[in-house]
Protein backbone atom coordinates (compact mmCIF):
# COMPACT_ATOMS: atom_id res chain seq x y z
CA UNK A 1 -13.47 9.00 -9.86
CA UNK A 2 -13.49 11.36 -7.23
CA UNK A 3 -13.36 8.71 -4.03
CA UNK A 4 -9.49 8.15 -5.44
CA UNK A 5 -7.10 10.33 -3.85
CA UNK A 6 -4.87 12.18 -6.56
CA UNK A 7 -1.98 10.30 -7.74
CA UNK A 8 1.38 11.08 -5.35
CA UNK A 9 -0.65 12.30 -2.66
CA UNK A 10 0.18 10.88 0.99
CA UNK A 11 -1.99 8.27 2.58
CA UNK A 12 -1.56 5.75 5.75
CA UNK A 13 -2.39 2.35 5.51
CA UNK A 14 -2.19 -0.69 7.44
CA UNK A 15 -1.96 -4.30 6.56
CA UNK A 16 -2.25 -7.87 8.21
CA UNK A 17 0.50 -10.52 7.45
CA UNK A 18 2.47 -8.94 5.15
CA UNK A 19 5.49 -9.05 7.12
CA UNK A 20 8.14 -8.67 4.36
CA UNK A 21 6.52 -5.79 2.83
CA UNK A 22 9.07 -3.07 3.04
CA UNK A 23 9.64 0.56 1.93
CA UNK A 24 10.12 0.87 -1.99
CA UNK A 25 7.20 -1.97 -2.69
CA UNK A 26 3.88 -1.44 -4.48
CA UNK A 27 0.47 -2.39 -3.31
CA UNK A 28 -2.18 -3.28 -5.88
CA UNK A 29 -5.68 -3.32 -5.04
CA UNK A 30 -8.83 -4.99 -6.36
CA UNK A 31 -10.19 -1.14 -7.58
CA UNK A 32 -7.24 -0.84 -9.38
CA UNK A 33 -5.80 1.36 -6.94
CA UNK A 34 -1.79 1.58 -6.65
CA UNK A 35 0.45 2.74 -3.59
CA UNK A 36 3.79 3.24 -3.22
CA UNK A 37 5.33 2.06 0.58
CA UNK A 38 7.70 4.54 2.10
CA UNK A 39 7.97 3.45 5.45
CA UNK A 40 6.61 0.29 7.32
CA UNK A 41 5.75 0.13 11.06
CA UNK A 42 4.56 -2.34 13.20
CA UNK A 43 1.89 -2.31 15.38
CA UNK A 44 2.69 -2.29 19.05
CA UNK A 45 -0.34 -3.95 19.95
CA UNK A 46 -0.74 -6.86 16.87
CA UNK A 47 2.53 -7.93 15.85
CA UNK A 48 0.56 -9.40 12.40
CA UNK A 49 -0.05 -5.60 11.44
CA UNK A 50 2.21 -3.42 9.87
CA UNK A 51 1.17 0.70 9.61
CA UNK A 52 2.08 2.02 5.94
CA UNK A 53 3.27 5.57 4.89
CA UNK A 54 2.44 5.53 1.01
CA UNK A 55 1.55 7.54 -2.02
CA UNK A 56 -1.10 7.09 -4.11
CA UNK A 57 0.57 5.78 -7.63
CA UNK A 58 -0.61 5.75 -11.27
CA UNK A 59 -0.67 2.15 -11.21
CA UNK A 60 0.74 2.74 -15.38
CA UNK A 61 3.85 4.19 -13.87
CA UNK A 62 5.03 1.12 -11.45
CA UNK A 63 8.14 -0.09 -12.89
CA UNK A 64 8.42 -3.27 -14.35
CA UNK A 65 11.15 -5.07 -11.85
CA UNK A 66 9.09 -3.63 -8.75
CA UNK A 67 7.83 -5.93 -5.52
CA UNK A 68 4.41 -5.96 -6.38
CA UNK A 69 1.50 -6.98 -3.47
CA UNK A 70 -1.75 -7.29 -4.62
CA UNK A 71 -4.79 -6.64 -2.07
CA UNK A 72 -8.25 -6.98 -1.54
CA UNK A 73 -10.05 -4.36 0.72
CA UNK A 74 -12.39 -5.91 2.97
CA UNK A 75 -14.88 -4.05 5.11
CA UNK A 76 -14.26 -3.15 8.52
């Protein structure tokens, strides 16, 4: 599994119409893949975008009462 960062390792994301997504949620991908937000963004040239600071996650260690998103990577 070595295309998955390490869990708690810093990534940057960004996201299309997911404007109440907000620092302290979890994104769920497809993969299985979990991130943790930590600060949102938006883009000054697409107001639908958002840019994401987040960690890579164990997706086992999400707590239960979390915001949850779930997303499906497309390619570019």
């Amino acid at each position: 599994m070595a295309s998955r960062g390490q869990p708690y390792t810093p990534c940057k994301l960004y996201i299309d119409g997911a404007g109440d997504l907000s620092a302290g949620d979890y994104i769920l991908t497809s993969g299985g893949s979990a991130y943790l937000v930590q600060a949102t963004r938006p883009s000054p040239s697409k107001p639908e975008r958002l840019y994401l600071d987040c960690l890579r996650w164990p997706p086992d260690q999400i707590p239960e009462d979390a915001r949850c998103y779930q997303l499906n990577w497309y390619r570019r």
